[in-house]
C-alpha atoms as a PDB file:
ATOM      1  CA  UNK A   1      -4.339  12.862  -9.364  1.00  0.00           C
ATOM      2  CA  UNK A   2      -2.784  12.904  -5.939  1.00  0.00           C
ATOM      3  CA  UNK A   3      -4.522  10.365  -4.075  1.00  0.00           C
ATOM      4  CA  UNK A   4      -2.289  11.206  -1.102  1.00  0.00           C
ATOM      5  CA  UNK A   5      -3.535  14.511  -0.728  1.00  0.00           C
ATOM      6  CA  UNK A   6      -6.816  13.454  -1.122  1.00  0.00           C
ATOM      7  CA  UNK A   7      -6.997  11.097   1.517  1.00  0.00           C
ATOM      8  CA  UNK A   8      -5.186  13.647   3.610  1.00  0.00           C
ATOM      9  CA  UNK A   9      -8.205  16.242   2.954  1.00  0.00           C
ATOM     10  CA  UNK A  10     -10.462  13.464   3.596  1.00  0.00           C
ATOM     11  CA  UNK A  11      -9.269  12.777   6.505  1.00  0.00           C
ATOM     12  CA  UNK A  12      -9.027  16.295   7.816  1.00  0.00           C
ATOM     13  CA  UNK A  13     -12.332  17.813   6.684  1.00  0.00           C
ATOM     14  CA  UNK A  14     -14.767  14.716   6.225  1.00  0.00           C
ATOM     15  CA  UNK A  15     -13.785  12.867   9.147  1.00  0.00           C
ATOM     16  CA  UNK A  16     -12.582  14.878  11.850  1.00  0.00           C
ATOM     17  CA  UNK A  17     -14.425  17.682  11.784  1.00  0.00           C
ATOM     18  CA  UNK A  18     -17.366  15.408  12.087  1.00  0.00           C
ATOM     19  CA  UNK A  19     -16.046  14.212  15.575  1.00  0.00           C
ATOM     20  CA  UNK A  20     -14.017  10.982  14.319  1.00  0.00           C
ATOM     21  CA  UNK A  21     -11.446  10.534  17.006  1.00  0.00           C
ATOM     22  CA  UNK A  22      -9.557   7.304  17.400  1.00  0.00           C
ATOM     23  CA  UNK A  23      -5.997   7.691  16.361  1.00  0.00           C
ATOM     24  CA  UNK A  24      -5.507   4.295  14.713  1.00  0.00           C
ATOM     25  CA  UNK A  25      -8.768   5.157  12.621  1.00  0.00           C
ATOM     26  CA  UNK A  26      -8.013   7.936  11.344  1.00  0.00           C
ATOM     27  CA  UNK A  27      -4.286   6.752  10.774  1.00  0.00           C
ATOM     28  CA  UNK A  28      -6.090   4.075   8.935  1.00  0.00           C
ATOM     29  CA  UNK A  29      -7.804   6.324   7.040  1.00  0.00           C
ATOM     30  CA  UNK A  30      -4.835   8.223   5.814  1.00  0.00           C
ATOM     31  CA  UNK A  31      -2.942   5.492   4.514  1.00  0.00           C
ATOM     32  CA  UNK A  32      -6.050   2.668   2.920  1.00  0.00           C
ATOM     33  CA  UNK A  33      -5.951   3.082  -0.382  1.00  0.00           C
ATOM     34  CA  UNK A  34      -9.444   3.556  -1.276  1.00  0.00           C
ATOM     35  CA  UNK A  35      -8.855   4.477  -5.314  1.00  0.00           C
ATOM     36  CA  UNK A  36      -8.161   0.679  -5.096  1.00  0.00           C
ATOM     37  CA  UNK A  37     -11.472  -0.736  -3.941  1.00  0.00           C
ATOM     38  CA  UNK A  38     -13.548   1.226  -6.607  1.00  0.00           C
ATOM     39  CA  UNK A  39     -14.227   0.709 -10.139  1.00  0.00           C
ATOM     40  CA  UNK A  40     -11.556   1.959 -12.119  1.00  0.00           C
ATOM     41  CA  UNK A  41     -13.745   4.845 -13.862  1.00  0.00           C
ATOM     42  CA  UNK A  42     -14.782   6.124 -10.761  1.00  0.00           C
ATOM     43  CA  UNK A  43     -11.317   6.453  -9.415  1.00  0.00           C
ATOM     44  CA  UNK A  44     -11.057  10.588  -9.903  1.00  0.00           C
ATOM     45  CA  UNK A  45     -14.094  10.395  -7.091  1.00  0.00           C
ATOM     46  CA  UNK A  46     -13.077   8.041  -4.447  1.00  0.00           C
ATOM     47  CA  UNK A  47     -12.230  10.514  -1.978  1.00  0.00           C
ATOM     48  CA  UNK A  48     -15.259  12.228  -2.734  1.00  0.00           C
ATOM     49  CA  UNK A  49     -17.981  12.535   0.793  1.00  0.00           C
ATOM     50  CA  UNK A  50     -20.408  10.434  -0.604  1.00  0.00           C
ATOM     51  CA  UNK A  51     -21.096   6.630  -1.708  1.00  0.00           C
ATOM     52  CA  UNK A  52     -20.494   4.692  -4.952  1.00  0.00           C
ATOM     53  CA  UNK A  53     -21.767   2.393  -6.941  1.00  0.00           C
ATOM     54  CA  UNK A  54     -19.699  -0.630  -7.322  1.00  0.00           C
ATOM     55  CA  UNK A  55     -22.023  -3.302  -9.450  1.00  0.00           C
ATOM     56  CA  UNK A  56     -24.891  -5.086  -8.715  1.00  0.00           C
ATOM     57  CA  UNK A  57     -26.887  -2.356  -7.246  1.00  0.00           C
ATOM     58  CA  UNK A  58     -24.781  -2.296  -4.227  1.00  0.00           C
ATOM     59  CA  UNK A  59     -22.187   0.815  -3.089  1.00  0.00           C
ATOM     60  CA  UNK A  60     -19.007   1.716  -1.372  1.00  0.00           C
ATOM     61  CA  UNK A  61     -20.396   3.608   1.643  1.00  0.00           C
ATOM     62  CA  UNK A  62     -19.329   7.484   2.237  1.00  0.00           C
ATOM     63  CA  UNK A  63     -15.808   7.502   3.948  1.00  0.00           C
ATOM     64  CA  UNK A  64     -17.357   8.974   6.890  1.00  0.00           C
ATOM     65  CA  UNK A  65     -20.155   6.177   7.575  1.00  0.00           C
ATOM     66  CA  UNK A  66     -17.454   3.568   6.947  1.00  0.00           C
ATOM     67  CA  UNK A  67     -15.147   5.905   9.542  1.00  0.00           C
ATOM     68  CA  UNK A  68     -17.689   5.755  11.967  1.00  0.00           C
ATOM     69  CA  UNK A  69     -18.601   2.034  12.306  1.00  0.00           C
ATOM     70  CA  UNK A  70     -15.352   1.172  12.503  1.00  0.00           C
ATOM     71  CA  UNK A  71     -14.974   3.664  15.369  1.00  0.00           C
ATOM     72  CA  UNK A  72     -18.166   2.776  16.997  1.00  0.00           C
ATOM     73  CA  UNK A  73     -17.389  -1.529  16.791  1.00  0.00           C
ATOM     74  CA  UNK A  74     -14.927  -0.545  19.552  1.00  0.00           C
ATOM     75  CA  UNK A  75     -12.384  -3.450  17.912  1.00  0.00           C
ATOM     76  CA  UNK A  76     -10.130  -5.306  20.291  1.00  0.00           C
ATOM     77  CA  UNK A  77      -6.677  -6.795  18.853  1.00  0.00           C
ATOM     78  CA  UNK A  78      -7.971 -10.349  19.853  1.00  0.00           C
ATOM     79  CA  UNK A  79     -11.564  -9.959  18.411  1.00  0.00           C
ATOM     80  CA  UNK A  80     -12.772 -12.020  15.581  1.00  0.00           C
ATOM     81  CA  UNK A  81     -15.541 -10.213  13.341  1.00  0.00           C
ATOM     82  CA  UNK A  82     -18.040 -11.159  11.186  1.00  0.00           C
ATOM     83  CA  UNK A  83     -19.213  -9.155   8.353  1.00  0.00           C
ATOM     84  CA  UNK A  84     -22.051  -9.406   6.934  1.00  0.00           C
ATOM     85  CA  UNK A  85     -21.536  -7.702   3.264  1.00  0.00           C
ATOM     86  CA  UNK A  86     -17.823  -7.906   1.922  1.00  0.00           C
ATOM     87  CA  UNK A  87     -18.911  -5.134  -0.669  1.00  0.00           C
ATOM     88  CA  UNK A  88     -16.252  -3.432  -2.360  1.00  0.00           C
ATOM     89  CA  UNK A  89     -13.843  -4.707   0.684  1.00  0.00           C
ATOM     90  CA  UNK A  90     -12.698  -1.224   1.760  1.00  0.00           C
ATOM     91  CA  UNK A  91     -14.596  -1.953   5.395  1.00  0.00           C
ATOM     92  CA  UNK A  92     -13.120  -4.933   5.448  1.00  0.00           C
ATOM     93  CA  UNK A  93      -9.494  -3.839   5.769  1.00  0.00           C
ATOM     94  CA  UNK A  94     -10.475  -1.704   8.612  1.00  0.00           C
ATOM     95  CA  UNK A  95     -11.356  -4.587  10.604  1.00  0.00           C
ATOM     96  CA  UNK A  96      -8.754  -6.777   9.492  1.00  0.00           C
ATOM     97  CA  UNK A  97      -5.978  -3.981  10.499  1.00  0.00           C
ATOM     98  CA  UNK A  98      -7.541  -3.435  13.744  1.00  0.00           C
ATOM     99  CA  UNK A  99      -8.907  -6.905  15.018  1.00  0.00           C
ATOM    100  CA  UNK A 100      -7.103 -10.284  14.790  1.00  0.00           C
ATOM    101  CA  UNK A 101      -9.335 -12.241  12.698  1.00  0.00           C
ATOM    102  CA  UNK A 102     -12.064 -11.394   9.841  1.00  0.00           C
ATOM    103  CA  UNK A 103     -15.032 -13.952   8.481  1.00  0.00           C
ATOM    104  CA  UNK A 104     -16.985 -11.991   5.823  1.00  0.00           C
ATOM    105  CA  UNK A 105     -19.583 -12.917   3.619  1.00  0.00           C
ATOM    106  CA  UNK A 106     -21.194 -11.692   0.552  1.00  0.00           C
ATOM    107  CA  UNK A 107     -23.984 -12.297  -1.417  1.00  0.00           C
ATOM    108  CA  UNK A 108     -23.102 -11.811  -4.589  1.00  0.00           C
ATOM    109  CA  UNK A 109     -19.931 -13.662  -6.262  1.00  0.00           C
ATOM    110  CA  UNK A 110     -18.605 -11.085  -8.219  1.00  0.00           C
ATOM    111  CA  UNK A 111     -18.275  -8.356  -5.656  1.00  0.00           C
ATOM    112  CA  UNK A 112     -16.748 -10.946  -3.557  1.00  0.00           C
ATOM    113  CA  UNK A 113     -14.315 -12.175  -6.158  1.00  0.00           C
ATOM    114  CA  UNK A 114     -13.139  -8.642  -6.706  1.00  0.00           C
ATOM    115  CA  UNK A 115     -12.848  -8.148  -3.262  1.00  0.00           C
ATOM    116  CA  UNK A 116     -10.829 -11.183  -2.402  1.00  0.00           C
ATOM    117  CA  UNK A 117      -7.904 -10.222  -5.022  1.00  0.00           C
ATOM    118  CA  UNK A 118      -7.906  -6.827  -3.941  1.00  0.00           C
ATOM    119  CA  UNK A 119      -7.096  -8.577  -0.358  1.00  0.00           C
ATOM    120  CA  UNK A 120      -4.477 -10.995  -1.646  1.00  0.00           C
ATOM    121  CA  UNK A 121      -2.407  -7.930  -3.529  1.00  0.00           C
ATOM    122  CA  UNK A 122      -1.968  -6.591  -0.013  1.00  0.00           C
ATOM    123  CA  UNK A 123      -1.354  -9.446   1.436  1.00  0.00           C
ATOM    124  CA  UNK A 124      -3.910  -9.675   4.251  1.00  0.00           C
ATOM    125  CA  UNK A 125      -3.513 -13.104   5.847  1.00  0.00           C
ATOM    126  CA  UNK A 126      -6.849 -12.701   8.128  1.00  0.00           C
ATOM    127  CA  UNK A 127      -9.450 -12.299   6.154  1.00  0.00           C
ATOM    128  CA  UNK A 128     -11.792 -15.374   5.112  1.00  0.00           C
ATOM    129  CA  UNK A 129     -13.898 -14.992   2.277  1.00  0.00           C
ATOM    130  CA  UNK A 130     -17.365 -16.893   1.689  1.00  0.00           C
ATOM    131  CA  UNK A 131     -19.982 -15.868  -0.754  1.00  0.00           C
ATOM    132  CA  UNK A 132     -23.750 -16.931   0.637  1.00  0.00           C
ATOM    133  CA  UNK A 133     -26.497 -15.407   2.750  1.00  0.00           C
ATOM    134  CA  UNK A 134     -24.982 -13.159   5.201  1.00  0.00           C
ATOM    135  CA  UNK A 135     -28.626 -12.932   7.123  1.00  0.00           C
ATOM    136  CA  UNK A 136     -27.596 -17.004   8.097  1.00  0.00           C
ATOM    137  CA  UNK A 137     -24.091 -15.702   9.584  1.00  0.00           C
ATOM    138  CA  UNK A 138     -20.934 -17.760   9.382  1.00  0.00           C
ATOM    139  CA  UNK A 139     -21.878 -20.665  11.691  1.00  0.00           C
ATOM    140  CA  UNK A 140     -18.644 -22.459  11.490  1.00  0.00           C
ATOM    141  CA  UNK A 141     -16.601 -19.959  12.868  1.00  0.00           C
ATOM    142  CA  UNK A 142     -18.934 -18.752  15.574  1.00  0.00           C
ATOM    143  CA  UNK A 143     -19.330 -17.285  18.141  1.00  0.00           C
ATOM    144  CA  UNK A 144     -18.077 -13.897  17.410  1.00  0.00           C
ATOM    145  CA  UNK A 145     -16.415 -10.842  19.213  1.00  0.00           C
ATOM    146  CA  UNK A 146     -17.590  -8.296  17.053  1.00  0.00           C
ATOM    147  CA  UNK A 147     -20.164  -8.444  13.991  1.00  0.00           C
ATOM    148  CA  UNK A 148     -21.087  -5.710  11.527  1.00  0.00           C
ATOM    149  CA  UNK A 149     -23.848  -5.872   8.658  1.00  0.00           C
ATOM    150  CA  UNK A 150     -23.362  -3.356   6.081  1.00  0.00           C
ATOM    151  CA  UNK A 151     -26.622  -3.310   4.444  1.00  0.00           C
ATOM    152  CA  UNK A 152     -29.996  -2.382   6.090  1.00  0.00           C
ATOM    153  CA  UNK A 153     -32.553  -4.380   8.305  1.00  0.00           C
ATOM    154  CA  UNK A 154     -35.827  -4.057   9.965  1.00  0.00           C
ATOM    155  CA  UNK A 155     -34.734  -5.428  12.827  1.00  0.00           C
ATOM    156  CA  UNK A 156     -31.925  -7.566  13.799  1.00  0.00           C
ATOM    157  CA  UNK A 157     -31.533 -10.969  11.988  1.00  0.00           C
ATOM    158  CA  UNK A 158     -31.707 -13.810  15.061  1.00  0.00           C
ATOM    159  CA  UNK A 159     -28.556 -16.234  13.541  1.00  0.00           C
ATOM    160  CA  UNK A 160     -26.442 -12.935  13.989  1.00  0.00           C
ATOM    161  CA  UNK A 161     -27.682 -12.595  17.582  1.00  0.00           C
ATOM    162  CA  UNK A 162     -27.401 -15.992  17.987  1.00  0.00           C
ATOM    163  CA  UNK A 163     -23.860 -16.187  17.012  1.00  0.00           C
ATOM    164  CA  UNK A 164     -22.503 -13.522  19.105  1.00  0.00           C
ATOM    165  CA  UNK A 165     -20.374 -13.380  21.925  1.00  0.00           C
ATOM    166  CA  UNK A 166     -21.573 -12.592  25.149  1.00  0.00           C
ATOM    167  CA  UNK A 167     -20.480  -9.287  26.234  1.00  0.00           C
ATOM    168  CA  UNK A 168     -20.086  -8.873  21.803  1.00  0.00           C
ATOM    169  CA  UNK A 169     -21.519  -5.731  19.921  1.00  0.00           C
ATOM    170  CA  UNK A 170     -22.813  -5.956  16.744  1.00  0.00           C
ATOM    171  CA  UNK A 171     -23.482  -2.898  14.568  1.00  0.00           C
ATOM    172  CA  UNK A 172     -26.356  -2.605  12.011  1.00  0.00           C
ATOM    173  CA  UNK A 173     -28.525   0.134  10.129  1.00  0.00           C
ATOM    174  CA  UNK A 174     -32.052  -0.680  11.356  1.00  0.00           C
ATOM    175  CA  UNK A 175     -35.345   0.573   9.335  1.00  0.00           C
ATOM    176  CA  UNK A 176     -37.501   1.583   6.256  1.00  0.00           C
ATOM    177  CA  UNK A 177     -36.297   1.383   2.717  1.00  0.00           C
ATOM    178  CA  UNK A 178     -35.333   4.723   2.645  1.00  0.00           C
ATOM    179  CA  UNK A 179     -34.487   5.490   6.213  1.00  0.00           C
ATOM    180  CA  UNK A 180     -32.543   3.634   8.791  1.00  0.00           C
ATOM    181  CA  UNK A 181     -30.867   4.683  12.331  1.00  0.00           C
ATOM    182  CA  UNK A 182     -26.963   3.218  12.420  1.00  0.00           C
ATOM    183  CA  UNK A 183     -27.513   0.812  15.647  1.00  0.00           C
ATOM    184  CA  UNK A 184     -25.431  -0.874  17.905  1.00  0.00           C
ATOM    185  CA  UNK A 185     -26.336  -4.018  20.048  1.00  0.00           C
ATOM    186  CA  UNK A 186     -24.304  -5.110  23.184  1.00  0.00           C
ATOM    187  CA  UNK A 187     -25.091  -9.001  24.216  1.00  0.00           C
ATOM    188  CA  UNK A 188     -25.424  -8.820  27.897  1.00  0.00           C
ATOM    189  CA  UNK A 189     -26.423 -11.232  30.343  1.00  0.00           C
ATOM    190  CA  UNK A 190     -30.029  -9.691  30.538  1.00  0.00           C
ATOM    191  CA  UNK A 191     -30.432  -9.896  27.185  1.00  0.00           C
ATOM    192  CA  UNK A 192     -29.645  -7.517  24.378  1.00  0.00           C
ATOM    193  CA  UNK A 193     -29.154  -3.630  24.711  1.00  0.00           C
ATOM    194  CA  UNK A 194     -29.539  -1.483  21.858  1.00  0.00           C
ATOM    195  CA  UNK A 195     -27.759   2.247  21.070  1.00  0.00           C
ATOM    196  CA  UNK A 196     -28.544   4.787  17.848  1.00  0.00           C
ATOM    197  CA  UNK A 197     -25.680   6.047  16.366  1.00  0.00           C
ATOM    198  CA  UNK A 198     -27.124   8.209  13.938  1.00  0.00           C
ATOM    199  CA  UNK A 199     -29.149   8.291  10.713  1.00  0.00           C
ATOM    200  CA  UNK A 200     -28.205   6.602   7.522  1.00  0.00           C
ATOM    201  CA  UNK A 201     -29.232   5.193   4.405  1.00  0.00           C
ATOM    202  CA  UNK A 202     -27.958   1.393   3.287  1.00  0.00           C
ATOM    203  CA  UNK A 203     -28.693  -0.806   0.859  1.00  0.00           C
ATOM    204  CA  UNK A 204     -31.353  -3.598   1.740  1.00  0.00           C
ATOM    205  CA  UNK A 205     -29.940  -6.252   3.405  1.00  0.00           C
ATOM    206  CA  UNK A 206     -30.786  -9.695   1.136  1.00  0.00           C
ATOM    207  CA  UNK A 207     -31.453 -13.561   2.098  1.00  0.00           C
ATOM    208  CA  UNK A 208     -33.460 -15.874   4.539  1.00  0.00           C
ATOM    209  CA  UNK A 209     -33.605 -13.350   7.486  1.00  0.00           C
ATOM    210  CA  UNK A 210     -33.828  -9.956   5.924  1.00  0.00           C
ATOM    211  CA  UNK A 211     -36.821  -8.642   7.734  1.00  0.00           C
ATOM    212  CA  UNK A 212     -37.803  -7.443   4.203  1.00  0.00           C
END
């Protein structure tokens, strides 16, 4: 298979006609390897527009969705980012290309193991790894520039809030099981402002603060 071409195509007709934009996305896009972050018989459908299963009931989201919150964060070179749901670790690369330093956590140990070596092969230095509740944040390294939760919420967890920058964004899918709205939130001095992307469907998000 030429994964090359694919991720060409991808690029071309999933992402750009949809209105993706940013040069150093899409660049991104081109060149991430995302055969790699997939299990290895799913590999003939990575560049495929939809989302995949990658073990323990969680997915890889649609290259478009993952195209678009990267877009959408607005990254800085000096931000540091906190995700909430390493996943497969193909979001994760976006942000650690595009911002200066990457906290991510993920619930289950597995995924995160996975993810981690996936990381170390090509050789990102910036990216720290911690499996727990991703609801609780990363307290340590707070506050944070930028955060991003990849799995869905009925509303915002507070610790997240809590451990954001002023002037930060964070970007979460907020809603039912079944049906969320892609939202960003922008700290401000007046308290927090909130923008819908679009509609989406994620995952529940899991642990003390789900909103469940």
């Amino acid at each position: 298979m030429d994964y090359a071409l694919s991720r060409k195509r991808m690029v071309e007709e999933q992402l750009m006609r949809r209105g993706i934009s940013d040069r150093k996305v899409l660049e991104l896009f081109g060149r991430v390897e995302r055969h790699k972050f997939v299990p290895e018989g799913l590999r003939s459908s990575a560049y495929g527009d939809f989302p995949l299963a990658i073990g323990e009931g969680q997915t890889i989201s649609q290259p478009y969705i993952v195209a678009l919150m990267t877009e959408s964060l607005r990254l800085r070179e000096t931000d540091k980012v906190l995700e909430i749901g390493t996943g497969s670790g193909y979001q994760t690369v976006f942000l650690a290309e595009l911002a200066k330093d990457v906290y991510t956590v993920e619930k289950y140990d597995s995924l995160s193991g996975r993810a981690k070596e996936i990381f170390d092969g090509l050789g990102y230095k910036n990216i720290k790894v911690r499996v727990g509740d991703g609801t609780d944040g990363w307290r340590e390294f707070a506050p944070y520039d930028k955060i991003i939760v990849t799995a869905a919420a009925t509303e915002v967890p507070k610790p997240l809030i809590e451990q954001l920058k002023a002037g930060g964004r964070l970007l979460i899918p907020i809603g039912e099981r079944y049906s969320q709205v892609l939202t960003a939130v922008d700290k401000e001095k007046e308290g927090a402002r909130e923008e819908k992307i679009c509609g989406c469907v994620f995952v529940p998000l899991q642990g003390s603060y789900s909103c469940e």
